[in-house]
C-alpha atoms as a PDB file:
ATOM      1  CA  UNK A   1    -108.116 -24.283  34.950  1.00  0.00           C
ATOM      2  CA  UNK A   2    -107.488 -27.955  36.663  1.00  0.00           C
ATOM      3  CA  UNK A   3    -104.681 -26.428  38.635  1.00  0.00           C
ATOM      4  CA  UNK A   4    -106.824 -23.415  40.194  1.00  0.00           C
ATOM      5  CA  UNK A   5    -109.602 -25.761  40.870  1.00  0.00           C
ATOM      6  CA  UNK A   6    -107.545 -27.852  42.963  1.00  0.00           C
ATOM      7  CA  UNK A   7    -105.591 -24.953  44.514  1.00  0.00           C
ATOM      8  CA  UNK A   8    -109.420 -23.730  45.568  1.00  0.00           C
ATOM      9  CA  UNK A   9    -110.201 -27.423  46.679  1.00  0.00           C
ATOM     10  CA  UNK A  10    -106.912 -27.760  49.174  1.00  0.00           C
ATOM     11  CA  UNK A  11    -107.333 -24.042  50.267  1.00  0.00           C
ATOM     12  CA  UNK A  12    -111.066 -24.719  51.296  1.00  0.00           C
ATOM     13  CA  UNK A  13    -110.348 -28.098  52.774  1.00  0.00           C
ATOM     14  CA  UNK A  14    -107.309 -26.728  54.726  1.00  0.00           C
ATOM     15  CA  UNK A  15    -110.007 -24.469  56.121  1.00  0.00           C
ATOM     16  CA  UNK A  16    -112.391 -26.804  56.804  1.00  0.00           C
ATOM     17  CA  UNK A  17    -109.932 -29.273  59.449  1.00  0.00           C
ATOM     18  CA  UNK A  18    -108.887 -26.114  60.606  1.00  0.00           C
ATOM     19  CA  UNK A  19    -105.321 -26.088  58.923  1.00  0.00           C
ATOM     20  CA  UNK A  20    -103.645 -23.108  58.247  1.00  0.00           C
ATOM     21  CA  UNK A  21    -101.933 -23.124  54.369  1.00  0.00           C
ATOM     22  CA  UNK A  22     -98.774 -19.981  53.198  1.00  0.00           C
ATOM     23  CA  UNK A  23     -96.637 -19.827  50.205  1.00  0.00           C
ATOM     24  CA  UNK A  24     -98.505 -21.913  47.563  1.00  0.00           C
ATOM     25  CA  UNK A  25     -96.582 -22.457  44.693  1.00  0.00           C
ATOM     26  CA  UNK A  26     -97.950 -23.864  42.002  1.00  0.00           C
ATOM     27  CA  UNK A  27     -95.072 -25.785  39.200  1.00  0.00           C
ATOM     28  CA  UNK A  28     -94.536 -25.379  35.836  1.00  0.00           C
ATOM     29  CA  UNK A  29     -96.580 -28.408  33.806  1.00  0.00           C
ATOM     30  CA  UNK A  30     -93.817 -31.186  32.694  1.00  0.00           C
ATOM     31  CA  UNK A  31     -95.052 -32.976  29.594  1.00  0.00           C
ATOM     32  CA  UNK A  32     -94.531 -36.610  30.084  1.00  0.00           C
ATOM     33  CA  UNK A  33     -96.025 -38.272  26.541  1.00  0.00           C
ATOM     34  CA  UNK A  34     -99.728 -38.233  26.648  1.00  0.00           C
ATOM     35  CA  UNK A  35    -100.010 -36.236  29.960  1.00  0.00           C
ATOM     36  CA  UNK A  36     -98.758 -33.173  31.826  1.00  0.00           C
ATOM     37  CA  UNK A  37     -97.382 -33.746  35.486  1.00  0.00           C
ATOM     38  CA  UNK A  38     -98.199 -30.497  37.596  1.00  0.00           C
ATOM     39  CA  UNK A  39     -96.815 -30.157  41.026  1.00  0.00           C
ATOM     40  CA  UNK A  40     -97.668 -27.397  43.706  1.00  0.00           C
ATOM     41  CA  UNK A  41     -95.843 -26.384  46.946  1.00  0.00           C
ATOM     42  CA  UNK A  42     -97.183 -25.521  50.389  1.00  0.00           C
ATOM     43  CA  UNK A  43     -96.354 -24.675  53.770  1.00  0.00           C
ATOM     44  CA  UNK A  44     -98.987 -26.101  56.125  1.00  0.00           C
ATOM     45  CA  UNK A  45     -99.549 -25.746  60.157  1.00  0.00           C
ATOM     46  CA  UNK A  46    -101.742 -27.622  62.366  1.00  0.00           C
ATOM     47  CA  UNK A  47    -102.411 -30.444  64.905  1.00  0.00           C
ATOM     48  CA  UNK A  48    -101.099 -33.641  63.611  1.00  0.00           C
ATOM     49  CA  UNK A  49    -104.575 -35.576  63.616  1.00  0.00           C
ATOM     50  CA  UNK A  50    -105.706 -32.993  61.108  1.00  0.00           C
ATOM     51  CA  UNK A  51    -102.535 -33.059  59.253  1.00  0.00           C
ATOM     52  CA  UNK A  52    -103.304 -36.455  58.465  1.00  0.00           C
ATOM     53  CA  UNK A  53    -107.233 -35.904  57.485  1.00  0.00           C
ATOM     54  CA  UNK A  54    -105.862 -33.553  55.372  1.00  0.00           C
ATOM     55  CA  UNK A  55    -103.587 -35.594  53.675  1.00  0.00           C
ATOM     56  CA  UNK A  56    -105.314 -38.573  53.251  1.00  0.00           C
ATOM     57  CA  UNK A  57    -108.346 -36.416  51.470  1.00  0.00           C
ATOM     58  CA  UNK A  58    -106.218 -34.852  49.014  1.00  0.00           C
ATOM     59  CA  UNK A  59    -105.082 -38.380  47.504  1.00  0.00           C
ATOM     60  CA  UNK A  60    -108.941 -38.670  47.297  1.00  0.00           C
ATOM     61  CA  UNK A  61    -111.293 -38.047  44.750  1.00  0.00           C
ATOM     62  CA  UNK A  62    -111.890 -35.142  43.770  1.00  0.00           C
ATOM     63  CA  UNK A  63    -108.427 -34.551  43.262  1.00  0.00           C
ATOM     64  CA  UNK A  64    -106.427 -37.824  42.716  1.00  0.00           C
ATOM     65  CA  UNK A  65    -103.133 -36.058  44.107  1.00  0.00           C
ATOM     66  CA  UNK A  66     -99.711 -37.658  44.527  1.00  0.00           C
ATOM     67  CA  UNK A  67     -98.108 -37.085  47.914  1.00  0.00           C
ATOM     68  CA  UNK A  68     -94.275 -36.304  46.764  1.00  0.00           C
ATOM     69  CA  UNK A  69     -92.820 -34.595  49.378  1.00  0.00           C
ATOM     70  CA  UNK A  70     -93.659 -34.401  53.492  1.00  0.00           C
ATOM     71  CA  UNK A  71     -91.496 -32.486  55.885  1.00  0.00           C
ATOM     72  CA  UNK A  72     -93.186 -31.967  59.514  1.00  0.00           C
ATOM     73  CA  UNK A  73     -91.831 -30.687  62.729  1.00  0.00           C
ATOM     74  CA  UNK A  74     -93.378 -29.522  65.810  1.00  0.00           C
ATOM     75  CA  UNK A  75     -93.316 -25.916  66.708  1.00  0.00           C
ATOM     76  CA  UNK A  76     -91.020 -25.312  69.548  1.00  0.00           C
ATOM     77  CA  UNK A  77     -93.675 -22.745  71.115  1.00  0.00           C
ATOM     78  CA  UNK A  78     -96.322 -25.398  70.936  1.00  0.00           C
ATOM     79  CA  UNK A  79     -95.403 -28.656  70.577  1.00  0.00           C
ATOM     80  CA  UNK A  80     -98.909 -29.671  69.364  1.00  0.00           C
ATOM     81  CA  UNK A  81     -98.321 -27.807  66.435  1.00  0.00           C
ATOM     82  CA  UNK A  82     -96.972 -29.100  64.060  1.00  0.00           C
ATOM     83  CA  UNK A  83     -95.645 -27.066  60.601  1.00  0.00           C
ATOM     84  CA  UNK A  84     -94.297 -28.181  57.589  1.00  0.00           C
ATOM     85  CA  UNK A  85     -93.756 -28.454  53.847  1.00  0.00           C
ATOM     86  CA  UNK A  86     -95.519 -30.791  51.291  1.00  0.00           C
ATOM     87  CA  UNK A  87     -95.038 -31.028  47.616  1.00  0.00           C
ATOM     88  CA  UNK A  88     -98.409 -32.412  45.635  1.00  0.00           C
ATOM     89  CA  UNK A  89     -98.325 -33.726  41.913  1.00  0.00           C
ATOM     90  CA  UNK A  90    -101.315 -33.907  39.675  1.00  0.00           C
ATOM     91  CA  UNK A  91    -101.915 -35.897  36.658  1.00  0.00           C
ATOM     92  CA  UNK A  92    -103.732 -34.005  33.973  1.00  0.00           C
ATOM     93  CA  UNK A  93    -104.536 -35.615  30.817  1.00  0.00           C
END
């Protein structure tokens, strides 16, 4: 339930900063102790200024996500454009 709420809350801010989001993939839960690290996958497109709003929000209440992975390159047809790959991790007690 934690996992689609979040998956609704970067979906719907990805909207908002006008972000287009593909292939998200959410991970299997690993149990670390007293806590379950979930990850999720996702392509993402857009100018870099809202690239950054967007990433700097999801470390943010409400979610409290861990940027693990960030791979961005400009799109040869627009060079303003920029496309990529990030890989999120949430705590969940």
């Amino acid at each position: 339930e934690n996992i689609s709420k979040m998956l609704s809350y970067v979906e719907g801010l990805a909207d908002s900063l006008d972000i287009r989001t593909s292939n998200m993939k959410p991970g299997q839960g690993i149990e670390k102790g007293l806590y379950k690290e979930y990850s999720i996958e996702l392509q993402i497109e857009g100018r870099f200024p809202e690239i950054i709003k967007f990433l700097s929000e999801l470390i943010k209440f409400p979610t409290f996500a861990a940027l693990k992975k960030c791979d961005f390159r400009a799109v040869t047809e627009n060079p303003s454009i920029f496309k990529g790959t990030i890989i999120l991790s949430k705590i969940i007690i």
